[in-house]
Protein backbone atom coordinates (compact mmCIF):
# COMPACT_ATOMS: atom_id res chain seq x y z
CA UNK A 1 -7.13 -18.44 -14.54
CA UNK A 2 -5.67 -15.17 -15.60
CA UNK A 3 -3.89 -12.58 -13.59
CA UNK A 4 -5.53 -9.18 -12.73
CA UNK A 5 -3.17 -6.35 -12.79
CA UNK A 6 -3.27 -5.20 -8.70
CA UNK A 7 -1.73 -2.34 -6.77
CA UNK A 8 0.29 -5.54 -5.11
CA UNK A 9 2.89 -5.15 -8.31
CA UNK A 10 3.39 -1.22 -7.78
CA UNK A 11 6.73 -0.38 -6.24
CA UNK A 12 6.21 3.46 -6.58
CA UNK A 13 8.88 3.66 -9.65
CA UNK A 14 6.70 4.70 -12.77
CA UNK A 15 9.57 3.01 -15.36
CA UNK A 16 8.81 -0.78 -13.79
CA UNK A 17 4.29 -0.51 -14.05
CA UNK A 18 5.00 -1.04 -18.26
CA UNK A 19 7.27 -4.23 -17.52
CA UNK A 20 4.73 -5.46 -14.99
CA UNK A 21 2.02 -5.24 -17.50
CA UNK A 22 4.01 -7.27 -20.04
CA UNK A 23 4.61 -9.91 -17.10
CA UNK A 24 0.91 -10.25 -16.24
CA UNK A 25 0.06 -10.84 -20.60
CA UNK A 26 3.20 -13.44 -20.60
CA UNK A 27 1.90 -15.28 -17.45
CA UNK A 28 -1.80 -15.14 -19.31
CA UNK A 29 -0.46 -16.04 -22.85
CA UNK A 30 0.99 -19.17 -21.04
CA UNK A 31 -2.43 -19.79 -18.52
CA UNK A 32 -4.63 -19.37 -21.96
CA UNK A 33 -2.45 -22.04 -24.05
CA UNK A 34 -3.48 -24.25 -21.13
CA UNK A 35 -7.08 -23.53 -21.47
CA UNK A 36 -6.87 -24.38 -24.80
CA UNK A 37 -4.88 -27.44 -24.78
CA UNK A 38 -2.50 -25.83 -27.13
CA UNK A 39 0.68 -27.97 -25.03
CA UNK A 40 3.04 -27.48 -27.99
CA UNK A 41 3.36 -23.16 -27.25
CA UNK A 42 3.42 -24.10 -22.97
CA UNK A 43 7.29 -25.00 -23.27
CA UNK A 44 8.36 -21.95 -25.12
CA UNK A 45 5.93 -19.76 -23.43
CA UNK A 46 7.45 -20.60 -20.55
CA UNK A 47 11.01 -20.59 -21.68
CA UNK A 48 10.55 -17.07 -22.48
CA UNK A 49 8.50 -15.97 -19.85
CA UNK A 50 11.49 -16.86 -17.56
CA UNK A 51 14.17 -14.82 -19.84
CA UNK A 52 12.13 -11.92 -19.49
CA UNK A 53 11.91 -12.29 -16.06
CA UNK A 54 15.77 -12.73 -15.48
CA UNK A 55 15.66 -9.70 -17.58
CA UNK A 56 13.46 -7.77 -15.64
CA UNK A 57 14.42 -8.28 -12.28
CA UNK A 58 17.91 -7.40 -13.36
CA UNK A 59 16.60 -4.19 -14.42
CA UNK A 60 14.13 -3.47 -11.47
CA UNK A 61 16.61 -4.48 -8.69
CA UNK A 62 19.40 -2.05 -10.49
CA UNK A 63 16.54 1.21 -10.28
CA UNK A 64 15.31 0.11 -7.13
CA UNK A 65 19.28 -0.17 -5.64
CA UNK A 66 20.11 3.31 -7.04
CA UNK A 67 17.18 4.89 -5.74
CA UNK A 68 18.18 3.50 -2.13
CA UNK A 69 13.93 2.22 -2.28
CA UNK A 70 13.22 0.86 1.17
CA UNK A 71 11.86 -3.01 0.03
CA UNK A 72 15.41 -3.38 -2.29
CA UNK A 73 16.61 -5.91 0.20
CA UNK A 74 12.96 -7.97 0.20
CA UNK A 75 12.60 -7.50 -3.54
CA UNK A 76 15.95 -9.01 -4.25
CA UNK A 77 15.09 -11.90 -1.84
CA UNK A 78 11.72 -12.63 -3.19
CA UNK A 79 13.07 -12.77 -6.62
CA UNK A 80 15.83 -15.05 -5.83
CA UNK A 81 13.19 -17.32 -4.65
CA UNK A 82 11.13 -17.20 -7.52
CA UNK A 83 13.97 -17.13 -10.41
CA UNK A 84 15.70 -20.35 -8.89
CA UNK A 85 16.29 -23.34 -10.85
């Protein structure tokens, strides 16, 4: 099932709607190798899908910190959550 780009992954920072984009065609690159039964790409899809992830919310949390944004603290939580293991 592929992801729909939504209002849900604005934060109101222009610079992170590009990175978003890339995260929704990574997450549908990975959901479309399943379709297909192509299992040999699923393991490196999803190795790099996570390293530009890490990546990411490095980056996001840093612009979102400086710019004192009001859901820093919840962003930083929720990705903590979701980058584990």
């Amino acid at each position: 099932m592929a992801v729909r780009r939504s209002s849900v992954f604005e934060l109101g920072i222009p610079v992170i709607g590009s990175p978003h984009q890339r995260s929704i065609e990574h997450i549908n690159a990975v959901a479309h190798a399943q379709q297909e039964h192509n299992n040999d790409d699923i393991p490196s899809a999803l190795d790099g899908r996570r390293e530009y992830s890490l990546s990411q919310f490095a980056f996001k949390q840093s612009l979102m910190e400086n710019a004192r944004h009001p859901l820093t603290h919840g962003h930083k939580k929720m990705g903590s959550y979701l980058l584990a293991g």
